[in-house]
C-alpha atoms as a PDB file:
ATOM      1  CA  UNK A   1       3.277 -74.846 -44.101  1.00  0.00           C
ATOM      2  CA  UNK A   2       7.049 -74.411 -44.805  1.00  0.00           C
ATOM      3  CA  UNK A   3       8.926 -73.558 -47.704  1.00  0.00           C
ATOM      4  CA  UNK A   4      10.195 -77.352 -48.452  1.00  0.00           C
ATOM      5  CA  UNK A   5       6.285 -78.116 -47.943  1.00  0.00           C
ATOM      6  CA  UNK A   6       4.739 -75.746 -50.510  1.00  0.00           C
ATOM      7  CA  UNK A   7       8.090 -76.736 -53.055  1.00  0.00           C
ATOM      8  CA  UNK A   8       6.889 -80.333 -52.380  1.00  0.00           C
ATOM      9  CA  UNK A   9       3.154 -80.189 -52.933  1.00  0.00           C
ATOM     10  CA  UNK A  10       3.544 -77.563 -55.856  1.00  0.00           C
ATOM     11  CA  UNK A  11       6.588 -80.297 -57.678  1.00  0.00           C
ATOM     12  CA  UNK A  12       3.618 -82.786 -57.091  1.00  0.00           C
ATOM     13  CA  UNK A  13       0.670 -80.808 -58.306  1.00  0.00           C
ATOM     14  CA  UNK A  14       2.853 -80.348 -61.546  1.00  0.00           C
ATOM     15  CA  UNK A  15       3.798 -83.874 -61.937  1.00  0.00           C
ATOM     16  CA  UNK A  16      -0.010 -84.708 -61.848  1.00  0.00           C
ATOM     17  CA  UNK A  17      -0.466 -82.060 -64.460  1.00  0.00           C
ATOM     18  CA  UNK A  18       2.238 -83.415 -66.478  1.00  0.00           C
ATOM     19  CA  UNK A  19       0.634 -86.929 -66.493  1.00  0.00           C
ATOM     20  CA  UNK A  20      -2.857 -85.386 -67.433  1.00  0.00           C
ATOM     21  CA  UNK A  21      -1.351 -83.545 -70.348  1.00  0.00           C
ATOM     22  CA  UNK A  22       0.107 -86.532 -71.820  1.00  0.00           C
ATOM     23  CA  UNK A  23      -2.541 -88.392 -71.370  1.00  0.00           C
ATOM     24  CA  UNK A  24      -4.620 -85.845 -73.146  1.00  0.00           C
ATOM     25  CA  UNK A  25      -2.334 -85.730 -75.845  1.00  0.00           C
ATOM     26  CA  UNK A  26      -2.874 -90.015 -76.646  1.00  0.00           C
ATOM     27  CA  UNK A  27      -6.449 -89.069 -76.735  1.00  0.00           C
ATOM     28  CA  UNK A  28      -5.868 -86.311 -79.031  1.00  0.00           C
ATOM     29  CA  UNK A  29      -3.670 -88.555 -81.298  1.00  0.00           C
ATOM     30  CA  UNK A  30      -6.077 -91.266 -80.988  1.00  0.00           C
ATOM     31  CA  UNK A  31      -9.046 -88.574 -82.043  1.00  0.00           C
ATOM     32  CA  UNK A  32      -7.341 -87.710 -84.641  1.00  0.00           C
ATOM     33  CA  UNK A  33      -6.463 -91.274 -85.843  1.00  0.00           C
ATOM     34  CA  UNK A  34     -10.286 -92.248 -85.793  1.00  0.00           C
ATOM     35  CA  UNK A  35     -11.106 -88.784 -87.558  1.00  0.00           C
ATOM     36  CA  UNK A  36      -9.489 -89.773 -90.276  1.00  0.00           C
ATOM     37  CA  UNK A  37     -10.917 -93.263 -90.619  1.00  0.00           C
ATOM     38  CA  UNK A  38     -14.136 -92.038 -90.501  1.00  0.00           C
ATOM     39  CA  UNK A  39     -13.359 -89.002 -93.008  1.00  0.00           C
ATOM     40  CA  UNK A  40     -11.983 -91.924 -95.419  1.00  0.00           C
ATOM     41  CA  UNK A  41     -14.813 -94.139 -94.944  1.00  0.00           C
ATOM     42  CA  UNK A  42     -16.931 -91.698 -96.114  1.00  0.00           C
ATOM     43  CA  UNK A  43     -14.934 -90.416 -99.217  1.00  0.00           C
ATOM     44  CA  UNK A  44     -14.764 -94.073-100.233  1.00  0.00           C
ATOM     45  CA  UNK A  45     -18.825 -94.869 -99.333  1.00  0.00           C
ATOM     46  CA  UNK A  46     -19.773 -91.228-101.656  1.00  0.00           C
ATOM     47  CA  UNK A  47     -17.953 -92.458-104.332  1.00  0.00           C
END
């Protein structure tokens, strides 16, 4: 395997890595959104 070869697979591997962070992130955000529904709901129910 050449240089260009290893560059190409590696810029790949990252851009996969890339995708699967941000897509971790939206299900972070949407955790988080949902979290604080259900942290409201139950303030509001205990009251």
């Amino acid at each position: 395997m050449g240089n260009d070869e290893r560059i190409a697979a590696l810029e790949e591997e990252n851009q996969r890595l890339r995708n699967d962070n941000e897509k971790l992130l939206q299900i972070i955000a949407q955790m988080k959104v949902t979290l604080n529904r259900l942290v409201d709901r139950y303030i509001m129910e205990n009251r």
